[in-house]
Protein backbone atom coordinates (compact mmCIF):
# COMPACT_ATOMS: atom_id res chain seq x y z
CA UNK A 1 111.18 99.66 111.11
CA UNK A 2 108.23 97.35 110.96
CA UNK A 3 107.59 94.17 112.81
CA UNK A 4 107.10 91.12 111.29
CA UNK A 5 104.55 89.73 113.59
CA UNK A 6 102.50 92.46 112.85
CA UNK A 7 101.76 91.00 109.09
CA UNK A 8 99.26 89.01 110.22
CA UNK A 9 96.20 91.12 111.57
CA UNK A 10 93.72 90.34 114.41
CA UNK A 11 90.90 89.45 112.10
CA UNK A 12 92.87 87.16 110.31
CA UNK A 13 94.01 85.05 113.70
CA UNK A 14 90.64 85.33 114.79
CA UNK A 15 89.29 83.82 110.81
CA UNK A 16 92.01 81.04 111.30
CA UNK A 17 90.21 79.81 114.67
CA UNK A 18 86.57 79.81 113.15
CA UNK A 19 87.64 77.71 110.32
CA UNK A 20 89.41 75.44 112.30
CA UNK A 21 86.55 75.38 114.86
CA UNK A 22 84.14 74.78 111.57
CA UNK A 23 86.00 71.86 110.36
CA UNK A 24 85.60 69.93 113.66
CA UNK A 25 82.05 71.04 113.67
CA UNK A 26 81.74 69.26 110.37
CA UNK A 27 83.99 66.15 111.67
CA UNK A 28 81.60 66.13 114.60
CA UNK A 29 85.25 66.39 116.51
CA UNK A 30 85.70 67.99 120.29
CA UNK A 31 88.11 69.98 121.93
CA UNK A 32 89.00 67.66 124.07
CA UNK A 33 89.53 64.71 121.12
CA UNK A 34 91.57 67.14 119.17
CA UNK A 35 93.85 67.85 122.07
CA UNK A 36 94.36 64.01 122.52
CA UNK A 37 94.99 64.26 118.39
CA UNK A 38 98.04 66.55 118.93
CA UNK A 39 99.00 65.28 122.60
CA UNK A 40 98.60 68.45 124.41
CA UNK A 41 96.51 69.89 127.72
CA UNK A 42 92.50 70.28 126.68
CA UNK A 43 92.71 73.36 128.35
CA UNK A 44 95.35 74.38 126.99
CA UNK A 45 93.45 73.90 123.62
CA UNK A 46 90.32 75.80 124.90
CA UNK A 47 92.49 78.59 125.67
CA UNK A 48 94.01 78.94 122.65
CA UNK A 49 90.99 78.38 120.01
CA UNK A 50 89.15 81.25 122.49
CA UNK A 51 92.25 83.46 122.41
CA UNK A 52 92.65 83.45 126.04
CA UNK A 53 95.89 81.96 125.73
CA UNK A 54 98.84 83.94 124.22
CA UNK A 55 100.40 82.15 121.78
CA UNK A 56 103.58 83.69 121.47
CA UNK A 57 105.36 81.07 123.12
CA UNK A 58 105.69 77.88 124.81
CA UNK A 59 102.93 75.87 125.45
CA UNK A 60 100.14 78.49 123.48
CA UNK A 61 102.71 79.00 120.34
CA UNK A 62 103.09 75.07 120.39
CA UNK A 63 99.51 74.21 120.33
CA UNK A 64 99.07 77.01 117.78
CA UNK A 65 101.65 75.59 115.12
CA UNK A 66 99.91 72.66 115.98
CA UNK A 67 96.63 73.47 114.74
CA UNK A 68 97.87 75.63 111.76
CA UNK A 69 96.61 78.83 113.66
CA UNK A 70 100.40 80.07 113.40
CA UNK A 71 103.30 79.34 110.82
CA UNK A 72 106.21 77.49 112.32
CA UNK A 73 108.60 79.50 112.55
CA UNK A 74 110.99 76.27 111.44
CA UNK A 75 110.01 76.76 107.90
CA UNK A 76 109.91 80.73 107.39
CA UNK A 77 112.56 81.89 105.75
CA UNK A 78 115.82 83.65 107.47
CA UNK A 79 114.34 86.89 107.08
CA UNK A 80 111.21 86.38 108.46
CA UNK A 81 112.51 84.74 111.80
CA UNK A 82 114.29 88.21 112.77
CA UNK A 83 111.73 90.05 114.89
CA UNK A 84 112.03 93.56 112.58
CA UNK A 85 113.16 94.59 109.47
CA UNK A 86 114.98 97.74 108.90
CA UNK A 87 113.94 99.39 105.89
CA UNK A 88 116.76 101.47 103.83
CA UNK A 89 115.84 105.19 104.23
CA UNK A 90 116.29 107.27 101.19
């Protein structure tokens, strides 16, 4: 078996925040305006962009579909949603 969530390595979360956090750099946009943006907590935000914040559910997973850090789960396919996938054995 291999879990889904794993696809998506810890470098590739952590290049996900730096290019969000390099866009508002360029907007000349702050934390705290970009929480306001998506109506959520500012620390909440803070928490989240640092990786302080698990975002593997409510309020962190929320703010992370938010910001495009995570796919929404909404749109994945069927497969995808189930938590592993059992591969046939030969």
């Amino acid at each position: 078996m291999r879990n889904v969530g794993a696809a998506r390595s810890r470098r590739d979360r952590i290049l996900r925040r730096s290019k969000l956090r390099s866009r508002m750099t360029a907007k000349g946009q702050t934390v705290k305006a970009l929480a306001r943006e998506i109506d959520e907590n500012a620390s909440h935000v803070y928490k989240v962009l640092s990786g302080t914040r698990a975002a593997s559910s409510g309020a962190g997973h929320r703010i992370a579909v938010k910001l495009g850090l995570k796919d929404d789960p909404a749109t994945l396919p069927a497969r995808a949603r189930l938590p592993f996938i059992i591969e046939p054995t030969r």
